[in-house]
PDB file of N, CA and C in Angstrom:
ATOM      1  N   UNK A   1     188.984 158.189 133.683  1.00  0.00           N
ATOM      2  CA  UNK A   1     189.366 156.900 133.131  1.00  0.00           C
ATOM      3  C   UNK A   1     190.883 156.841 133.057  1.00  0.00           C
ATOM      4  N   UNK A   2     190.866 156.015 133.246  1.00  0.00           N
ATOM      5  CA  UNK A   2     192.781 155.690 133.113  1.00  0.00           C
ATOM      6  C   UNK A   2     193.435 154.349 132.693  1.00  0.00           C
ATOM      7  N   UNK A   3     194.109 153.947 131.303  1.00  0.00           N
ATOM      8  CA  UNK A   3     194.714 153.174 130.675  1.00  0.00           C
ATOM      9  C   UNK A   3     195.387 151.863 131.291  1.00  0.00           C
ATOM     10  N   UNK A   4     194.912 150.436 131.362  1.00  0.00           N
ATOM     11  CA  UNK A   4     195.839 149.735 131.143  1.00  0.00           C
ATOM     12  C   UNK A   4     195.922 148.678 130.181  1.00  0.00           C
ATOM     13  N   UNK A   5     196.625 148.086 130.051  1.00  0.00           N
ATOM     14  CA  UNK A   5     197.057 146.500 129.194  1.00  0.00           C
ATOM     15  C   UNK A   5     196.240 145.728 129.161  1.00  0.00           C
ATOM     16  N   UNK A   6     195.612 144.947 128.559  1.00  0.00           N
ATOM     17  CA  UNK A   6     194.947 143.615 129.286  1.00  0.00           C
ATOM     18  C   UNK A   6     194.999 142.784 127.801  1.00  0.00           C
ATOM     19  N   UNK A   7     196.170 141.152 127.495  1.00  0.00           N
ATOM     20  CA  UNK A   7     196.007 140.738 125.968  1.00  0.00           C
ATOM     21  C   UNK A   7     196.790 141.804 125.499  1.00  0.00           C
ATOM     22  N   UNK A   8     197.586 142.612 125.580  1.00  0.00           N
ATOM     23  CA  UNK A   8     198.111 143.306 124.187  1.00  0.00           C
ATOM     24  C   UNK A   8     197.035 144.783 123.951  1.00  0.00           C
ATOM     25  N   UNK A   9     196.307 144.611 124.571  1.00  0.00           N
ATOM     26  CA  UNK A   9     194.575 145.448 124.563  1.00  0.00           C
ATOM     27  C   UNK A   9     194.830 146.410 125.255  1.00  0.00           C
ATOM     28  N   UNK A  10     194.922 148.081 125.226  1.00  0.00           N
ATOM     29  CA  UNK A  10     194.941 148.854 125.921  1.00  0.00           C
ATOM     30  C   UNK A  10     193.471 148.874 126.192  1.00  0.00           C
ATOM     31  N   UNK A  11     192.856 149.030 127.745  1.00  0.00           N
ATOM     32  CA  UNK A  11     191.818 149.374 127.858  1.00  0.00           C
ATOM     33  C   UNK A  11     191.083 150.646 128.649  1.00  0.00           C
ATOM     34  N   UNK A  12     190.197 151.283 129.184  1.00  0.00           N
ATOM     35  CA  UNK A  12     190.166 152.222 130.060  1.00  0.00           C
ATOM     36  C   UNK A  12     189.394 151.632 131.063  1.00  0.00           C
ATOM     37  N   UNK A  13     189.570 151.736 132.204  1.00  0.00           N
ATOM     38  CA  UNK A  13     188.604 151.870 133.304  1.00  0.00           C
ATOM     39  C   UNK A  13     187.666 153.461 133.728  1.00  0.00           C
ATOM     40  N   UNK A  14     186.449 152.959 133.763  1.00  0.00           N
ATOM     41  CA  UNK A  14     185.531 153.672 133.644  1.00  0.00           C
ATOM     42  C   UNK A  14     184.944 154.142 135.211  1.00  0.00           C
ATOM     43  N   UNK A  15     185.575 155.456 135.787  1.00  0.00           N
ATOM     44  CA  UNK A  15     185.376 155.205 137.048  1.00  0.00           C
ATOM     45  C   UNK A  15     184.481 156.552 137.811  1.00  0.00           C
ATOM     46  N   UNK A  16     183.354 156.309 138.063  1.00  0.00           N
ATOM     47  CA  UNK A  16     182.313 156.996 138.327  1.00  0.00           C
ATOM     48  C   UNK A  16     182.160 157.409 139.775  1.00  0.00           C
ATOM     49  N   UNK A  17     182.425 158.707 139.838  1.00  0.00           N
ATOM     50  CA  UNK A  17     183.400 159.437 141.298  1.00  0.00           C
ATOM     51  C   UNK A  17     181.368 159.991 142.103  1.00  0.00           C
ATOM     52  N   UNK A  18     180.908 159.300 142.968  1.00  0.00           N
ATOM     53  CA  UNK A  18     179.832 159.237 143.634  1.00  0.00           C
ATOM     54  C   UNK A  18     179.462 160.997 144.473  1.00  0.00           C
ATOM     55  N   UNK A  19     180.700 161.039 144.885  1.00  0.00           N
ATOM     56  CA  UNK A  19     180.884 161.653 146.117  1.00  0.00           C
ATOM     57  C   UNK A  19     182.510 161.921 146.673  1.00  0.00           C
ATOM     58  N   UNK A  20     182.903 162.357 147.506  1.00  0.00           N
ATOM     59  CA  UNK A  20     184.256 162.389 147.942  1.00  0.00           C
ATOM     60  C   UNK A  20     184.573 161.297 148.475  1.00  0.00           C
ATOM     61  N   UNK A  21     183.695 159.890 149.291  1.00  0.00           N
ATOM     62  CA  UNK A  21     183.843 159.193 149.544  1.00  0.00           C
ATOM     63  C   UNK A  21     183.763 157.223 149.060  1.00  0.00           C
ATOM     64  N   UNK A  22     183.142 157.983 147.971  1.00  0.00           N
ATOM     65  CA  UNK A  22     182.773 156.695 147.484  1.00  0.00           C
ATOM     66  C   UNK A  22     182.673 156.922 145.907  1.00  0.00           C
ATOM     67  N   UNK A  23     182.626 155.940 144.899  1.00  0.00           N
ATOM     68  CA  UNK A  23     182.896 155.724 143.501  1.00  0.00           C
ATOM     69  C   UNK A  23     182.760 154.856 143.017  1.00  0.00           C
ATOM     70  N   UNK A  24     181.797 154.425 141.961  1.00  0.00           N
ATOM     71  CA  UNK A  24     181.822 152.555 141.297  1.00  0.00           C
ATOM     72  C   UNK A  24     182.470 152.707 139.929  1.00  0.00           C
ATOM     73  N   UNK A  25     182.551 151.781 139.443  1.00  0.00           N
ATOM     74  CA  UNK A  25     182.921 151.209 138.388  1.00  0.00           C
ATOM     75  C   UNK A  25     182.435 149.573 137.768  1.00  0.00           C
ATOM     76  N   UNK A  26     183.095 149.361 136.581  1.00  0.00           N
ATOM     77  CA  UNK A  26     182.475 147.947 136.355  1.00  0.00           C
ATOM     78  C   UNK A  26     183.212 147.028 136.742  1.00  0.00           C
ATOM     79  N   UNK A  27     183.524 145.762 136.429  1.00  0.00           N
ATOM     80  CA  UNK A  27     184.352 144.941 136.713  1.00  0.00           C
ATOM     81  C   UNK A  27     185.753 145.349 136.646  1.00  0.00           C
ATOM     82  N   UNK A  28     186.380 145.119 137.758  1.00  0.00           N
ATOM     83  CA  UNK A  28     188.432 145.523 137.801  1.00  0.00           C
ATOM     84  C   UNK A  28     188.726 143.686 138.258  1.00  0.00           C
ATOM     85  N   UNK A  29     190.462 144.229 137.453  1.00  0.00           N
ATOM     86  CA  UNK A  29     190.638 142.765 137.990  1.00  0.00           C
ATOM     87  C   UNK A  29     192.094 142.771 138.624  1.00  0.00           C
ATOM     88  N   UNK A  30     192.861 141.713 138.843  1.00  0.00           N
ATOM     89  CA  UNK A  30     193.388 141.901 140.132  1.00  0.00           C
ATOM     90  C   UNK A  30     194.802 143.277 140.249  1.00  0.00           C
ATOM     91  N   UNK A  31     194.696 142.810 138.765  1.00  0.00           N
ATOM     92  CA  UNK A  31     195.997 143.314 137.886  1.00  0.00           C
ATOM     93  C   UNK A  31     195.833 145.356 138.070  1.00  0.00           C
ATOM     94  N   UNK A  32     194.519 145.546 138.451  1.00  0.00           N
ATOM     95  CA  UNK A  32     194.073 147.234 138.594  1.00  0.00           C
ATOM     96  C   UNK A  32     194.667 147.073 139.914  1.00  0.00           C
ATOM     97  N   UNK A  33     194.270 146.705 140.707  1.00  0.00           N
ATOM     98  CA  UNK A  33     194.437 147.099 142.592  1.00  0.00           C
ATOM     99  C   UNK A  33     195.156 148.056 142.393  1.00  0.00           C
ATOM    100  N   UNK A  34     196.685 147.531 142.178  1.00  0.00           N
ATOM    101  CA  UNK A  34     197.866 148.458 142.547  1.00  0.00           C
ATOM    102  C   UNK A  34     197.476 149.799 142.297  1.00  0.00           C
ATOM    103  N   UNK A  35     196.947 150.178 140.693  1.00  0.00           N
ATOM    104  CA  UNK A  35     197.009 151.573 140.456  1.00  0.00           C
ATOM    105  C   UNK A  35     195.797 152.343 141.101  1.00  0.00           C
ATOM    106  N   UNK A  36     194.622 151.436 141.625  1.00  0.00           N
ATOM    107  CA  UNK A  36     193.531 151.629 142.447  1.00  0.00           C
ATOM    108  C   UNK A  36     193.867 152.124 144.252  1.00  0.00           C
ATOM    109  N   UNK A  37     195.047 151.490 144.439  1.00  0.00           N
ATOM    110  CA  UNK A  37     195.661 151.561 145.579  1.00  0.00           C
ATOM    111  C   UNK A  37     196.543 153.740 145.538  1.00  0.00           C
ATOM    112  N   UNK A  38     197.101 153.437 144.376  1.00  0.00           N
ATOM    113  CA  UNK A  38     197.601 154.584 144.158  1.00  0.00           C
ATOM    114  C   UNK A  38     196.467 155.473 143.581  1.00  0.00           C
ATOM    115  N   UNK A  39     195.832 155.347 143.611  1.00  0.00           N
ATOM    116  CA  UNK A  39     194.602 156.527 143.219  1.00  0.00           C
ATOM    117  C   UNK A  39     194.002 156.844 144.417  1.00  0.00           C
ATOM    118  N   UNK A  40     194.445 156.063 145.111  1.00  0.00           N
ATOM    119  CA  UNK A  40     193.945 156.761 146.968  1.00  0.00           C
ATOM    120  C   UNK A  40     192.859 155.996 147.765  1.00  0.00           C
ATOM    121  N   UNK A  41     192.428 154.833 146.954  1.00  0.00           N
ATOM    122  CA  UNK A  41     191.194 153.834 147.572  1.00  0.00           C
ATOM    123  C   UNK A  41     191.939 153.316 148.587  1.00  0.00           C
ATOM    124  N   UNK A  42     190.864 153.323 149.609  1.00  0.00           N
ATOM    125  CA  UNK A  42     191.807 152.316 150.729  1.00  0.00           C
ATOM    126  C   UNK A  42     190.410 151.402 151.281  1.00  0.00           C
ATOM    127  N   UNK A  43     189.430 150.971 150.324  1.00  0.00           N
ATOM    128  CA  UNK A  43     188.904 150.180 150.138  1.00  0.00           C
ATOM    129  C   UNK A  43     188.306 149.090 148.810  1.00  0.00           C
ATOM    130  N   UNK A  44     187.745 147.959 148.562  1.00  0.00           N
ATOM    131  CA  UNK A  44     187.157 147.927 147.265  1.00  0.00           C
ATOM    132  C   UNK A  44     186.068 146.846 148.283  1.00  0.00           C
ATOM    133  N   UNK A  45     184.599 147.499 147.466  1.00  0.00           N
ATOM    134  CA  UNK A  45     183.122 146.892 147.793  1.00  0.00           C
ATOM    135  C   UNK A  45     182.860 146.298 146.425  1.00  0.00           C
ATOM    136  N   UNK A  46     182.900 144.707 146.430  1.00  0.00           N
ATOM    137  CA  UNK A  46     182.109 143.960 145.422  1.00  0.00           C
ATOM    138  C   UNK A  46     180.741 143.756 145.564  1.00  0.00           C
ATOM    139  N   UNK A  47     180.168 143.990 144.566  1.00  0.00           N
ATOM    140  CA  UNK A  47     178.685 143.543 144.509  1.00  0.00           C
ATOM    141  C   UNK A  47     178.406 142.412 143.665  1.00  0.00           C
ATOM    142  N   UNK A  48     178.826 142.044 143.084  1.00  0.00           N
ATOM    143  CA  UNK A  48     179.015 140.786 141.875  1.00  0.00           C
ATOM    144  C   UNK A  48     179.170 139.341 142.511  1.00  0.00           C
ATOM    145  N   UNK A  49     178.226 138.828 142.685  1.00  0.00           N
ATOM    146  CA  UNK A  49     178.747 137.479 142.635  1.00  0.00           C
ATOM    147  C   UNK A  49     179.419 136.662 141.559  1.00  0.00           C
ATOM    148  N   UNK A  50     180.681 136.115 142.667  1.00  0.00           N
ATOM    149  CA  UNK A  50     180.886 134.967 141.749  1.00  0.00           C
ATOM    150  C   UNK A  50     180.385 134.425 140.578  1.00  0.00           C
ATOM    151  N   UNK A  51     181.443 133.745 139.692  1.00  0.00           N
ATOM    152  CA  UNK A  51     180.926 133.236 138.486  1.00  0.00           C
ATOM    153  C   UNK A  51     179.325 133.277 137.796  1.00  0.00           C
ATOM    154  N   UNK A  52     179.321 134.552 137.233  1.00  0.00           N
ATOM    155  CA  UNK A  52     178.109 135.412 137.398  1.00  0.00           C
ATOM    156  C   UNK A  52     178.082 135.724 135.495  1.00  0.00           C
ATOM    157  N   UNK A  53     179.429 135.390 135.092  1.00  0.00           N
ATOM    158  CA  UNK A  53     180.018 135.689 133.693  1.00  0.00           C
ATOM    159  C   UNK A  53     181.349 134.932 133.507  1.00  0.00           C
ATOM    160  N   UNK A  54     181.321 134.210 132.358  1.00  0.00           N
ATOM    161  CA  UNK A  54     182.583 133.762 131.833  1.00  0.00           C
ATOM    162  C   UNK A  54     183.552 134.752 132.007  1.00  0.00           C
ATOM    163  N   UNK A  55     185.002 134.281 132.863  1.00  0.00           N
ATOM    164  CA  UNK A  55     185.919 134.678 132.602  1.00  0.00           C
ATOM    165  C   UNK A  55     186.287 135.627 133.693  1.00  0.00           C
ATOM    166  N   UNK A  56     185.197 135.943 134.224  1.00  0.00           N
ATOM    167  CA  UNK A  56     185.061 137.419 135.699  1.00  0.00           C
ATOM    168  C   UNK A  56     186.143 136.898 136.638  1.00  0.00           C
ATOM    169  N   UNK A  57     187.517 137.536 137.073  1.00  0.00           N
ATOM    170  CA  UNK A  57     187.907 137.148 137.999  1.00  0.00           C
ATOM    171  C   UNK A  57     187.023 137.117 139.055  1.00  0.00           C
ATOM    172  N   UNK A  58     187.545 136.035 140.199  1.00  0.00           N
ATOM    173  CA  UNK A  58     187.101 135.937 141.786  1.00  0.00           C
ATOM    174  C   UNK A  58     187.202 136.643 142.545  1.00  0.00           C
ATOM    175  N   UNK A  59     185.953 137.438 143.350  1.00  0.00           N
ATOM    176  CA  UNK A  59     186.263 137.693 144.366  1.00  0.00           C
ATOM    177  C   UNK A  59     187.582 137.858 145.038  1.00  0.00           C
ATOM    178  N   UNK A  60     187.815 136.581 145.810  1.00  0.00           N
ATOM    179  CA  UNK A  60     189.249 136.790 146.149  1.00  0.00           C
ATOM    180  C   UNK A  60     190.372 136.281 145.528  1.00  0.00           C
ATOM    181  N   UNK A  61     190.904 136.447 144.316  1.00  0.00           N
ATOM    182  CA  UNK A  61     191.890 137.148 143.686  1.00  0.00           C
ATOM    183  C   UNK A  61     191.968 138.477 143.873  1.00  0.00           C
ATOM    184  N   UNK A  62     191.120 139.293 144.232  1.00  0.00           N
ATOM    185  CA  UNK A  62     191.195 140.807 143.679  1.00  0.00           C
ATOM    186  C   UNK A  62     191.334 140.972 145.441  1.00  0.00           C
ATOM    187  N   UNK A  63     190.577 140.496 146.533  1.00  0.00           N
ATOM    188  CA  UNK A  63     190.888 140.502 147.850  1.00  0.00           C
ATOM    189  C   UNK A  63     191.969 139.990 148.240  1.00  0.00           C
ATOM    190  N   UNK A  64     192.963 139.187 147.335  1.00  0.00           N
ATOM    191  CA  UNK A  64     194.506 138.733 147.853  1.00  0.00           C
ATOM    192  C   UNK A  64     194.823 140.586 147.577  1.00  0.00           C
ATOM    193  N   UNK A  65     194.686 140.474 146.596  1.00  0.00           N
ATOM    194  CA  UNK A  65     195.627 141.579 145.631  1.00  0.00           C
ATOM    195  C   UNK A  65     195.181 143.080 146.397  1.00  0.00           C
ATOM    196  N   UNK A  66     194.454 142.960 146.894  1.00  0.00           N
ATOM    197  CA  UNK A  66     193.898 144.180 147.929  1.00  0.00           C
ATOM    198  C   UNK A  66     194.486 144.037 149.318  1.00  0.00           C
ATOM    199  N   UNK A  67     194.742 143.221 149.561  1.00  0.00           N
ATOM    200  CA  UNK A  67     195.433 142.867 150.785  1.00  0.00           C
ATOM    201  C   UNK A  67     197.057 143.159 150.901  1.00  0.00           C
ATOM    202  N   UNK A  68     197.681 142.869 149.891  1.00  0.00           N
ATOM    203  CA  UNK A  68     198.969 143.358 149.115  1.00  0.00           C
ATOM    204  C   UNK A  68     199.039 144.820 149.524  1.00  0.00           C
ATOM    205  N   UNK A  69     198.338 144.946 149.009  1.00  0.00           N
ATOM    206  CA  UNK A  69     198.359 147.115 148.437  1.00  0.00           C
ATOM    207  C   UNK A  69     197.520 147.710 149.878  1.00  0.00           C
ATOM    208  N   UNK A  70     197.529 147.025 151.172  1.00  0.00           N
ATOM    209  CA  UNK A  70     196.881 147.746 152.005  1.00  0.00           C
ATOM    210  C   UNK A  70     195.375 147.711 152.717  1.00  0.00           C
ATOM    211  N   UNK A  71     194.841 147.493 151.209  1.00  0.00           N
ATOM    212  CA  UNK A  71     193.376 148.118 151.343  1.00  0.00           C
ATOM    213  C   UNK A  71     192.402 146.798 152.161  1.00  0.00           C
ATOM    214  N   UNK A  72     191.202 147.237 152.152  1.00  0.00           N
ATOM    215  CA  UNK A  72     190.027 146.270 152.415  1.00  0.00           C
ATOM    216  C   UNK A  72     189.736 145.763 151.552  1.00  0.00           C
ATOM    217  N   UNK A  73     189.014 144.853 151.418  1.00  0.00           N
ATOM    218  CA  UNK A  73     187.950 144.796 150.776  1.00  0.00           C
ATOM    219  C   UNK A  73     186.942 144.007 151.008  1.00  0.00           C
ATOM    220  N   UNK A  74     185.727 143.815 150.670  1.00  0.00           N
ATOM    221  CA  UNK A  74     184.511 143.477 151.285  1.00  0.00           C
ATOM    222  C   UNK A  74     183.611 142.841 150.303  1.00  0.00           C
ATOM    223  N   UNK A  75     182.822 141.406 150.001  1.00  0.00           N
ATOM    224  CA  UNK A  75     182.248 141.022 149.185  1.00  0.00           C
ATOM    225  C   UNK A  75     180.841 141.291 149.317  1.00  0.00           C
ATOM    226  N   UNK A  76     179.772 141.815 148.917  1.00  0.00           N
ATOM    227  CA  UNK A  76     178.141 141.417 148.843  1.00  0.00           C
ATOM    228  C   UNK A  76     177.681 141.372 147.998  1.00  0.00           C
ATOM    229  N   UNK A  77     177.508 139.898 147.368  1.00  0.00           N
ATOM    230  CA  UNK A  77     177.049 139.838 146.163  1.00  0.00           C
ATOM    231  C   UNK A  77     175.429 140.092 146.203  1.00  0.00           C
ATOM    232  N   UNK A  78     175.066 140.725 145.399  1.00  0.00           N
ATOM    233  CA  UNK A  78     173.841 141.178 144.821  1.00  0.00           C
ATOM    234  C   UNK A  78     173.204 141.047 143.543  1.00  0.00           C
ATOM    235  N   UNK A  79     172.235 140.674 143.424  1.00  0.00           N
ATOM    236  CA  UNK A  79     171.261 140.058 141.973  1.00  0.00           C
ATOM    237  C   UNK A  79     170.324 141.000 141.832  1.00  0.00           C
ATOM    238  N   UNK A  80     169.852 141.824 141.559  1.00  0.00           N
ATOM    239  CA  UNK A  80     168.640 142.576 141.674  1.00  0.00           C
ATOM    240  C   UNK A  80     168.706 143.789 142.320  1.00  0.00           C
ATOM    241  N   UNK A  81     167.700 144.189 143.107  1.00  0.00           N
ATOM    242  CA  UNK A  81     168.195 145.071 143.708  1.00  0.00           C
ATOM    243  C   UNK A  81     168.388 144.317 145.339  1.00  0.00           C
ATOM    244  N   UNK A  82     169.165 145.272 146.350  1.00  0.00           N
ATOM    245  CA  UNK A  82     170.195 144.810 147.068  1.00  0.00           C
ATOM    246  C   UNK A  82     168.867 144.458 148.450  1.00  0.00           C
ATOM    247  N   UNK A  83     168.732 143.728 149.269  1.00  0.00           N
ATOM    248  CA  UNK A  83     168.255 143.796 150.049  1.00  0.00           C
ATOM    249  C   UNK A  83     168.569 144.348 151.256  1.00  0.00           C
ATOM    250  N   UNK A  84     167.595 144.732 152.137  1.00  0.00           N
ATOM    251  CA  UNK A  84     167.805 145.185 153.272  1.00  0.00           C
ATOM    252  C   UNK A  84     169.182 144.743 154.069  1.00  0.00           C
ATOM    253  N   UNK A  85     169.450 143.060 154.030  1.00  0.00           N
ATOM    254  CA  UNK A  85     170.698 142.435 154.983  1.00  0.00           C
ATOM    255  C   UNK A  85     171.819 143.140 154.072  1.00  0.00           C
ATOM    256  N   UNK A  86     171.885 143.127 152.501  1.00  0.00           N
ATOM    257  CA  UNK A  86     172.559 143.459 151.807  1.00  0.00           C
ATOM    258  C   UNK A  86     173.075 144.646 152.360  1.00  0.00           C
ATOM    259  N   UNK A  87     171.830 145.951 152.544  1.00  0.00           N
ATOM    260  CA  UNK A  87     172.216 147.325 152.409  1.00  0.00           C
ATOM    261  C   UNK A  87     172.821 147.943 153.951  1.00  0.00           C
ATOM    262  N   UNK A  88     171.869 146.622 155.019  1.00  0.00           N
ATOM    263  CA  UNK A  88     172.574 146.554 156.380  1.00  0.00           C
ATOM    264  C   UNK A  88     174.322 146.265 156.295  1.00  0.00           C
ATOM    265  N   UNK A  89     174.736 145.139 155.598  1.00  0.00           N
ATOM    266  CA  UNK A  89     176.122 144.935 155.775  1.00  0.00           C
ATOM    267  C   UNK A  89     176.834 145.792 154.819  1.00  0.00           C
ATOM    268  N   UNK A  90     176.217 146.526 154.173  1.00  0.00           N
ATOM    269  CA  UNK A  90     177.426 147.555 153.256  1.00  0.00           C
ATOM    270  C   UNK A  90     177.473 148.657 154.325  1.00  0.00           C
ATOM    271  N   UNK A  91     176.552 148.963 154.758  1.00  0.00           N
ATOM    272  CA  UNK A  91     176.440 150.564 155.659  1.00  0.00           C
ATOM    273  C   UNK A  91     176.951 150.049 157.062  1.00  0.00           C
ATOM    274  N   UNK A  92     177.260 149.139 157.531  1.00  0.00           N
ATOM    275  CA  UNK A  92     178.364 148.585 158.838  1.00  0.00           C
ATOM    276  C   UNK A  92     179.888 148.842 157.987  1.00  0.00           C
ATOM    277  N   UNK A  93     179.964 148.404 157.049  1.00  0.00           N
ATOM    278  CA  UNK A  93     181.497 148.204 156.610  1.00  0.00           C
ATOM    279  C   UNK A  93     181.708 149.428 156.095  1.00  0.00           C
ATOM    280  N   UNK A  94     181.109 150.410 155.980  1.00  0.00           N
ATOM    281  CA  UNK A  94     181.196 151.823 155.364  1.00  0.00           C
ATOM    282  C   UNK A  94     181.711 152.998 156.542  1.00  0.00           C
ATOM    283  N   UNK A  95     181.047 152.241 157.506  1.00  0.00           N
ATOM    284  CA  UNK A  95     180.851 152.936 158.569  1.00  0.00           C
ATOM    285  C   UNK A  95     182.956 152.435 159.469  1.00  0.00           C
ATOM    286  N   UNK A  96     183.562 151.463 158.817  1.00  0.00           N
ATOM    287  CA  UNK A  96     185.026 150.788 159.974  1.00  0.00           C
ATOM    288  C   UNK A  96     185.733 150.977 158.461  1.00  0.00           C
ATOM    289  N   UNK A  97     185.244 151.604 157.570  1.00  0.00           N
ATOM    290  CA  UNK A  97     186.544 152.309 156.853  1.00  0.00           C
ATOM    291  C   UNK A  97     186.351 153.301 156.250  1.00  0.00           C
ATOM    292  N   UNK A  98     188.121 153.719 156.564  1.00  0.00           N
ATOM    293  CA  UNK A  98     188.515 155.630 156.616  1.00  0.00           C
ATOM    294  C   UNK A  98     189.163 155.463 155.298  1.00  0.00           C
ATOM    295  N   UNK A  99     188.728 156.588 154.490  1.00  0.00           N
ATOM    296  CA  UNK A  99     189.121 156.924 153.499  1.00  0.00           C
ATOM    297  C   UNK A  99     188.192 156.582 152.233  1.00  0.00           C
ATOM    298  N   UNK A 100     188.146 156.587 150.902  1.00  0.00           N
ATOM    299  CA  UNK A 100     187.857 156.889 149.646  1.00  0.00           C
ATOM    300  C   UNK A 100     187.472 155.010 149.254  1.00  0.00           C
ATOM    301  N   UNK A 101     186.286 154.515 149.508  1.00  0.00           N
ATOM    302  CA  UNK A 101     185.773 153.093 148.480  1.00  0.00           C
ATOM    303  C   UNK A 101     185.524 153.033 147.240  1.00  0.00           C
ATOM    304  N   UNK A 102     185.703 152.201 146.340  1.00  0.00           N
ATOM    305  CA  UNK A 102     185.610 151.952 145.019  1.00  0.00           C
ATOM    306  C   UNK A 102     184.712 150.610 145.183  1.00  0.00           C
ATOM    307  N   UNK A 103     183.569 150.736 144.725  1.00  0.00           N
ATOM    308  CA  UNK A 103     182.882 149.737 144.827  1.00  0.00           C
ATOM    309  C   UNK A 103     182.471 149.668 143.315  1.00  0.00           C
ATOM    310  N   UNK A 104     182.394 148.226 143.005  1.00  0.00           N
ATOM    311  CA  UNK A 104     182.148 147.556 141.642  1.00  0.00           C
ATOM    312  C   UNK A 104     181.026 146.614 141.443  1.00  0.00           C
ATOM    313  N   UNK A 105     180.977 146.424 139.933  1.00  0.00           N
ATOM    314  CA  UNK A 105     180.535 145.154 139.678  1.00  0.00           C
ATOM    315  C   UNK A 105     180.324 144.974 138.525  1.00  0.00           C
ATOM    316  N   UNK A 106     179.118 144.255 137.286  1.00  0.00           N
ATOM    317  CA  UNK A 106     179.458 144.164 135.814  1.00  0.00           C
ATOM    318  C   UNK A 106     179.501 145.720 135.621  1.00  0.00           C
ATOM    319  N   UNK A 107     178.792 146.787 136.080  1.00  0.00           N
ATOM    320  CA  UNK A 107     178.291 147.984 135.291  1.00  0.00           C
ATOM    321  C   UNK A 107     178.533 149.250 136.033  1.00  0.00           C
ATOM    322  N   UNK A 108     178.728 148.380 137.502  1.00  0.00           N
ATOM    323  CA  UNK A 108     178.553 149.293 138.370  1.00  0.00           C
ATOM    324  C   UNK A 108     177.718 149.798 138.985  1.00  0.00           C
ATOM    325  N   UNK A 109     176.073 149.562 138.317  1.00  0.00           N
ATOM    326  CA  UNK A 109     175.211 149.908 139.285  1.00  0.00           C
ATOM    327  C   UNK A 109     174.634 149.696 139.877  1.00  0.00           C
ATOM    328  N   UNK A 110     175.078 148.122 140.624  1.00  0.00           N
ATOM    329  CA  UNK A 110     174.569 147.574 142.238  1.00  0.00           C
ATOM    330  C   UNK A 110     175.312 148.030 143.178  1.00  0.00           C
ATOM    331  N   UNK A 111     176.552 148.642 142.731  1.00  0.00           N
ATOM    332  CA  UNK A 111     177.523 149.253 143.936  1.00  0.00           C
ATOM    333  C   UNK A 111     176.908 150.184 144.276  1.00  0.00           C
ATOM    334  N   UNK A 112     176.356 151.322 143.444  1.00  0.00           N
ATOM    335  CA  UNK A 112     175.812 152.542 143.487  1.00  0.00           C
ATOM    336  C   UNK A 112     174.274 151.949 143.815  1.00  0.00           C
ATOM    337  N   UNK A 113     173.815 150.954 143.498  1.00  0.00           N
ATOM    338  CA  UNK A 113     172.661 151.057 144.172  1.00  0.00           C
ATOM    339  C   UNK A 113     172.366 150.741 146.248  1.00  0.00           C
ATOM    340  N   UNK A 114     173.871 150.191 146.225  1.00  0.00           N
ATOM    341  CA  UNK A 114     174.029 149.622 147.864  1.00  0.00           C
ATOM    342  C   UNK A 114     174.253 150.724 148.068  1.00  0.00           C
ATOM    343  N   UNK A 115     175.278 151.404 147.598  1.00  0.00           N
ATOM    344  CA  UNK A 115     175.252 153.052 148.411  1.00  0.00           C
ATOM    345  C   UNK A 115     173.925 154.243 148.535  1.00  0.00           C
ATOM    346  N   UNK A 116     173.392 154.157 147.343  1.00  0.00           N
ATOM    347  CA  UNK A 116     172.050 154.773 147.324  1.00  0.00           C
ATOM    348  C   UNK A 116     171.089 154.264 148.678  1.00  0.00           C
ATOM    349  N   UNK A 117     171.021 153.344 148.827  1.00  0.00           N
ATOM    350  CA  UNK A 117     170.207 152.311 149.479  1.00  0.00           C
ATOM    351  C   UNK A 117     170.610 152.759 151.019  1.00  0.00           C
ATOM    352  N   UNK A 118     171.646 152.976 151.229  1.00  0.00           N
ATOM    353  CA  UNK A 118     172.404 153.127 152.592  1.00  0.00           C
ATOM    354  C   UNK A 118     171.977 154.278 153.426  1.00  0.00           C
ATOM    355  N   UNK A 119     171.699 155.044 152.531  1.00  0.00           N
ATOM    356  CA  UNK A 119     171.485 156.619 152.495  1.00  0.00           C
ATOM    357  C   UNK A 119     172.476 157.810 153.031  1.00  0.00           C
ATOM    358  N   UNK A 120     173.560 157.415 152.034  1.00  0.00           N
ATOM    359  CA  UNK A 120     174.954 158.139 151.653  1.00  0.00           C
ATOM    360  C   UNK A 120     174.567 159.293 151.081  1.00  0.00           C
TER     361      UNK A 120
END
C-alpha cells in the first residue's frame, strides 16, 4: 500500500500483487497514474463500468492520464462474472503488452476474476 492525498485525506491504495505480471486493486483515480507509472506498470485493465457509483472517475480520465505517463490502458467493463467475449478481449490485450498490468475496479475482484478466467 502506498499513501496519497485525496480532500486533505491521506489515503492508502490497496494493491494486490497476483503474480509477477499482473496485480488488482480497487478503484484509482487519475491523480494515482503517475506514481502507478513509477511503480513499474506499463499497463492499467479496467473492469468497472462507467458511472457504476457516484463520484467514480471515468474511464478515460484515468486513460488520458495513462497516456501521459506512457502506459496502456484498456477498458472491459464487467457486471458479474466476466464473459467469455469479456475474458477473450482481456487475454488478446494481455497477450500486446510487455511488462507488469494493474488491473482494477470497485474491489478489485473482476480484474482478478478476468485474469483467473484467462488462465494466467
Amino acid at each position: 500500500m502506498w499513501p496519497f492525498n485525496l480532500f486533505g485525506k491521506t489515503r492508502k491504495m490497496s494493491i494486490r500483487t497476483i503474480d509477477q505480471r499482473f496485480a488488482t486493486s480497487g478503484q484509482i483515480r487519475p491523480e494515482d497514474v503517475a506514481q502507478l507509472a513509477q511503480d513499474g506498470y506499463a499497463a492499467l485493465v479496467c473492469a468497472r463500468p462507467d458511472n457504476e457509483e457516484p463520484g467514480q472517475p471515468a474511464f478515460a480520465a484515468i486513460a488520458r492520464e495513462a497516456e501521459k505517463h506512457g502506459m496502456q490502458a484498456l477498458h472491459i467493463p464487467v457486471s458479474g462474472t466476466p464473459s467469455p467475449a469479456q475474458v477473450e478481449r482481456f487475454t488478446e490485450a494481455m497477450e500486446g503488452i510487455e511488462g507488469r498490468v494493474l488491473g482494477y475496479c470497485r474491489s478489485g475482484a473482476r480484474a482478478a476474476a478476468l485474469y483467473s478466467a484467462s488462465g494466467r
